[in-house]
C-alpha atoms as a PDB file:
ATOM      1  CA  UNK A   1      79.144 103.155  88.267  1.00  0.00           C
ATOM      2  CA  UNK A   2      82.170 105.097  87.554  1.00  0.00           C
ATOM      3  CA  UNK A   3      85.411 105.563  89.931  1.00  0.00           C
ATOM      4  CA  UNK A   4      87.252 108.836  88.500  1.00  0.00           C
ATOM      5  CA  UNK A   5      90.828 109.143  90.055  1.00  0.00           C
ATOM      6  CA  UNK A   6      92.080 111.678  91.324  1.00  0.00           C
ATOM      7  CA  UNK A   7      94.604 113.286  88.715  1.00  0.00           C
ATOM      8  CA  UNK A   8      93.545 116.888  89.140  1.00  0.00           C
ATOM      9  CA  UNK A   9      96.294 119.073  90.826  1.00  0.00           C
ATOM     10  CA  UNK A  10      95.170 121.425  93.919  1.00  0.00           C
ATOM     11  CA  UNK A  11      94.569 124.903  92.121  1.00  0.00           C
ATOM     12  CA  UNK A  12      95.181 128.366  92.887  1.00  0.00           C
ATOM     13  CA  UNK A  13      92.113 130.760  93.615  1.00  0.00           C
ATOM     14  CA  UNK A  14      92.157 132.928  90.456  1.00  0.00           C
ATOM     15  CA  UNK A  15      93.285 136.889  92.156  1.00  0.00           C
ATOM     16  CA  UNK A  16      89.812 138.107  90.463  1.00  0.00           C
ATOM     17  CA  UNK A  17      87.641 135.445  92.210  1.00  0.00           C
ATOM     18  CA  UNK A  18      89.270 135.653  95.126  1.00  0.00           C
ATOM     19  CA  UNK A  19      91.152 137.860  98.261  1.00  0.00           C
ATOM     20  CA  UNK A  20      93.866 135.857  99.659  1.00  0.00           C
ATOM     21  CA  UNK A  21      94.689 132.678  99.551  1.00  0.00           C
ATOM     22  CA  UNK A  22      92.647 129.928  98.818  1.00  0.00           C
ATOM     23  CA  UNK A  23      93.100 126.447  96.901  1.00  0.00           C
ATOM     24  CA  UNK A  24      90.494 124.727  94.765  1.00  0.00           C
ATOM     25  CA  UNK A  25      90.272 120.827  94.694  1.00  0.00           C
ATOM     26  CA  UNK A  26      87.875 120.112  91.738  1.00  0.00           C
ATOM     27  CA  UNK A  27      85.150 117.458  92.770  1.00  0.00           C
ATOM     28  CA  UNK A  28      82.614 116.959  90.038  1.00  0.00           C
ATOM     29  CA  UNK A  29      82.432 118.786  87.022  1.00  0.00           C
ATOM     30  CA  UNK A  30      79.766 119.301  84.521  1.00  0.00           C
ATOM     31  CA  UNK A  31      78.979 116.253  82.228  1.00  0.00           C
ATOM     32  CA  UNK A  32      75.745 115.763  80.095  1.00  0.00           C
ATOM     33  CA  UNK A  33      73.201 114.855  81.371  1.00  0.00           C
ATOM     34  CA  UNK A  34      74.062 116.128  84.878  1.00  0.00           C
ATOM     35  CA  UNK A  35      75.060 120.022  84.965  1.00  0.00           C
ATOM     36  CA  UNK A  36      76.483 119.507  88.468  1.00  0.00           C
ATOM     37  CA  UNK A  37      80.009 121.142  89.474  1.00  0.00           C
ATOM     38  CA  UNK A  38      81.217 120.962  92.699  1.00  0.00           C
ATOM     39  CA  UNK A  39      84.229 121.539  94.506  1.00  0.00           C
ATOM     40  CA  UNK A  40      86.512 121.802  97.982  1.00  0.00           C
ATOM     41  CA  UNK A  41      87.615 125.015  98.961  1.00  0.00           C
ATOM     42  CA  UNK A  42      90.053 126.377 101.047  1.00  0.00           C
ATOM     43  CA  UNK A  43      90.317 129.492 102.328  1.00  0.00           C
ATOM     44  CA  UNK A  44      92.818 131.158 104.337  1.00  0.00           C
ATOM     45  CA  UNK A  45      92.876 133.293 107.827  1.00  0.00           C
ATOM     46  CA  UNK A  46      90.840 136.780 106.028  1.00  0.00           C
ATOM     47  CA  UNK A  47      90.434 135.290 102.589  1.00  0.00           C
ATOM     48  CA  UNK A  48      87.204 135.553 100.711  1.00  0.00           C
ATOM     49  CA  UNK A  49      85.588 135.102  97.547  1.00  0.00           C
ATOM     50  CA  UNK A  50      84.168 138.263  95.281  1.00  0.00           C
ATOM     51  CA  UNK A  51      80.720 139.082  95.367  1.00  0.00           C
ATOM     52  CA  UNK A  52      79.006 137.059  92.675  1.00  0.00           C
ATOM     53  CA  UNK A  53      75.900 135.280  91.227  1.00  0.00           C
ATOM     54  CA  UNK A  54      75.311 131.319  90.438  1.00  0.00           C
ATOM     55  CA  UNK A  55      72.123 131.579  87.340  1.00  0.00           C
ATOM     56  CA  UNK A  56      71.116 128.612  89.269  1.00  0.00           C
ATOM     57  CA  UNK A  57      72.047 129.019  92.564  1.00  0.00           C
ATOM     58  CA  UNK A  58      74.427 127.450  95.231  1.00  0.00           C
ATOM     59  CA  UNK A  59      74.944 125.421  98.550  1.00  0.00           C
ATOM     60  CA  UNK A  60      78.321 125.684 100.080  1.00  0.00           C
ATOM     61  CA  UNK A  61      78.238 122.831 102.706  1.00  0.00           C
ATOM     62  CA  UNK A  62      81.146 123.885 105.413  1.00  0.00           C
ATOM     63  CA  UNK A  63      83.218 120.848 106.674  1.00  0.00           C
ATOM     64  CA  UNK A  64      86.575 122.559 108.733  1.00  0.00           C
ATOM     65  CA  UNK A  65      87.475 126.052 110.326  1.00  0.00           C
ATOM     66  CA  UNK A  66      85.093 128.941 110.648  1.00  0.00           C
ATOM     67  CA  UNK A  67      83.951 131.141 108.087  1.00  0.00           C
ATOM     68  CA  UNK A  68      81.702 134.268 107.138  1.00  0.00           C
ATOM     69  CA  UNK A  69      79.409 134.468 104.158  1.00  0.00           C
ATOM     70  CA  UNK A  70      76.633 137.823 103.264  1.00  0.00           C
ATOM     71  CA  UNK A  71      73.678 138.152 100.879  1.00  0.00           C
ATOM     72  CA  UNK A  72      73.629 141.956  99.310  1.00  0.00           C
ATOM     73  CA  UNK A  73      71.657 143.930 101.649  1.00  0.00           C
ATOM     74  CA  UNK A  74      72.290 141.528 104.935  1.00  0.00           C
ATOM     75  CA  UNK A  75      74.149 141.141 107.800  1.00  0.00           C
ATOM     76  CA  UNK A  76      77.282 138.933 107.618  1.00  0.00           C
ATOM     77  CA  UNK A  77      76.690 135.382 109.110  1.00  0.00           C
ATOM     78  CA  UNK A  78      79.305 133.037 110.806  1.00  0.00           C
ATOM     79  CA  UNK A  79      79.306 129.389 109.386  1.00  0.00           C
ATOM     80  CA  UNK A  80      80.475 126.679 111.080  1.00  0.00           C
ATOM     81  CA  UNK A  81      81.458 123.005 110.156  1.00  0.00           C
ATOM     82  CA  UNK A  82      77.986 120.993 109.323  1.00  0.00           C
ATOM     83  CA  UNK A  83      76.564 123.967 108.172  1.00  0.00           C
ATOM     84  CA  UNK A  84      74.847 124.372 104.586  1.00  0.00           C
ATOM     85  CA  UNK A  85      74.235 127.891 103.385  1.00  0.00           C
ATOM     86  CA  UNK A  86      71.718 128.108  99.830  1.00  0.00           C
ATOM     87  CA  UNK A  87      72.181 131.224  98.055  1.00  0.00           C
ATOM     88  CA  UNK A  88      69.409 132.016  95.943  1.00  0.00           C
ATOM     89  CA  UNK A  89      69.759 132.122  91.703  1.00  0.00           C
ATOM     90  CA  UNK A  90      70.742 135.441  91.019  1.00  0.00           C
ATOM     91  CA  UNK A  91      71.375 135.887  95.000  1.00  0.00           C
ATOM     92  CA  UNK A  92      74.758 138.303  94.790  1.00  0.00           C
ATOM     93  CA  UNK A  93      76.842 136.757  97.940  1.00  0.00           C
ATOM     94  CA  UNK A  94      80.416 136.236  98.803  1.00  0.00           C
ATOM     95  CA  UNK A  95      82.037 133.242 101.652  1.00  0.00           C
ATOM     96  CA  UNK A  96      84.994 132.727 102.839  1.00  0.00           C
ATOM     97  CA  UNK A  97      87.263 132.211 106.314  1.00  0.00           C
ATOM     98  CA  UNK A  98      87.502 134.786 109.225  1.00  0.00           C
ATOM     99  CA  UNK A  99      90.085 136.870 109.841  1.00  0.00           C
ATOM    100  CA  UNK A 100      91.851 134.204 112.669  1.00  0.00           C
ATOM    101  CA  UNK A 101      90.626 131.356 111.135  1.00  0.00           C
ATOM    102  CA  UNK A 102      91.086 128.718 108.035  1.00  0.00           C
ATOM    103  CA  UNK A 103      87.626 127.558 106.369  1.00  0.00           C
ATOM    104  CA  UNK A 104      86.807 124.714 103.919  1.00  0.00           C
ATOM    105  CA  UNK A 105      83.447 124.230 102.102  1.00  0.00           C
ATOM    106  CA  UNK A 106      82.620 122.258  99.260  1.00  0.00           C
ATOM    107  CA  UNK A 107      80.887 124.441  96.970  1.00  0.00           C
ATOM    108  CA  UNK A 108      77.887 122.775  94.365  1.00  0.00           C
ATOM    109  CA  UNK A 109      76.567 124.664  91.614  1.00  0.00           C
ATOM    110  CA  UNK A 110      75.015 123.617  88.373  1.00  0.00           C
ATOM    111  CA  UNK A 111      75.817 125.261  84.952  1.00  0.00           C
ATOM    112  CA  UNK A 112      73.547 126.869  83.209  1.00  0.00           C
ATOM    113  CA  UNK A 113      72.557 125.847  79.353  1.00  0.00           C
ATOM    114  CA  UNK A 114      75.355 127.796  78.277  1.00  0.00           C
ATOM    115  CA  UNK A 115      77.615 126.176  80.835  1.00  0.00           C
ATOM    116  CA  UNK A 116      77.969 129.248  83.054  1.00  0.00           C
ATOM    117  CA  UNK A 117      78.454 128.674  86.736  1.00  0.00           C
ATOM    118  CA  UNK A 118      79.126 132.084  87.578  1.00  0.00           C
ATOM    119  CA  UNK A 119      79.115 135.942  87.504  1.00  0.00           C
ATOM    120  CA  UNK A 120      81.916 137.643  89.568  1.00  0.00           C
ATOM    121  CA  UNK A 121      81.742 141.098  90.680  1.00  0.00           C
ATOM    122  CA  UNK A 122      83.317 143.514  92.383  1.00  0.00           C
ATOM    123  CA  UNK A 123      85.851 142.455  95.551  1.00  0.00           C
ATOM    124  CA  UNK A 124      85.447 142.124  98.687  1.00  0.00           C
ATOM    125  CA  UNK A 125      86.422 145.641 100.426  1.00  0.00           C
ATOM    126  CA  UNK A 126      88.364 145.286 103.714  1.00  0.00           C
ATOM    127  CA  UNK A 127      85.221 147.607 104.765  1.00  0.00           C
ATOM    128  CA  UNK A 128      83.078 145.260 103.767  1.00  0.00           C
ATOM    129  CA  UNK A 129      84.548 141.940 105.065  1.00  0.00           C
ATOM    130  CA  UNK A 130      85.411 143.721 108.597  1.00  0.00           C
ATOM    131  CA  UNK A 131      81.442 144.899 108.953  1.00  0.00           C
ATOM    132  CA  UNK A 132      79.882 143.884 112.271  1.00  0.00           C
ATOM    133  CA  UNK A 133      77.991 140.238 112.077  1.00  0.00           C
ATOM    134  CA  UNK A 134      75.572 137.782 113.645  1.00  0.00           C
ATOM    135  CA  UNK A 135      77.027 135.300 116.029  1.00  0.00           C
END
């Protein structure tokens, strides 16, 4: 067993990952053997990640607010607390919070044998995010 303290500080969403704000609270990172990252994230009312690609895939498990994430080619979903969305390897998505809302998720990915995580694309247009969705 090993207890790892917390002595990470809250980060900033890098401005080409992400539309708004949102903060980044680092839960496990990559270390041989495991290739698991994983990590909280908080997004502001209207802010949303880029479209992008995990080689491997990714569950985003939501635990507070309400939030809105689309597969290329789909209709926008809503995602609640409790809810665990699995994008596909290769699956271009984005996620984030609604426009009147705050969302949190914790995000778990694994590297791939290069150690990538993931692609990012293109933002996010305002078009895009404000599309009609499911319920």
């Amino acid at each position: 067993m090993q207890i790892t303290r917390n002595s990470l500080e809250t980060a900033p969403g890098p401005s080409d990952w992400f539309t708004g704000a949102v903060y980044i609270d680092t839960v496990a990172a990559p270390s041989e053997p495991s290739r698991l990252a994983a990590a909280s994230v908080h997004f502001s009312p209207g802010a949303r990640t880029a479209w992008h690609t995990h080689p491997n895939g990714q569950t985003i498990f939501v635990t507070e607010g309400l939030g809105l994430c689309q597969r290329e080619g789909a209709a926008i979903e809503v995602i609640k607390p409790g809810d665990r969305v699995f994008f596909e390897p290769g699956e271009n998505h984005w996620h984030g919070a609604t426009p009147d809302r705050f969302m949190t998720h914790v995000a778990m990915h694994q590297v791939d044998a290069e150690g990538i995580a993931v692609t990012w694309g293109e933002h996010v247009t305002d078009e895009e995010y404000g599309a009609p969705h499911k319920p």
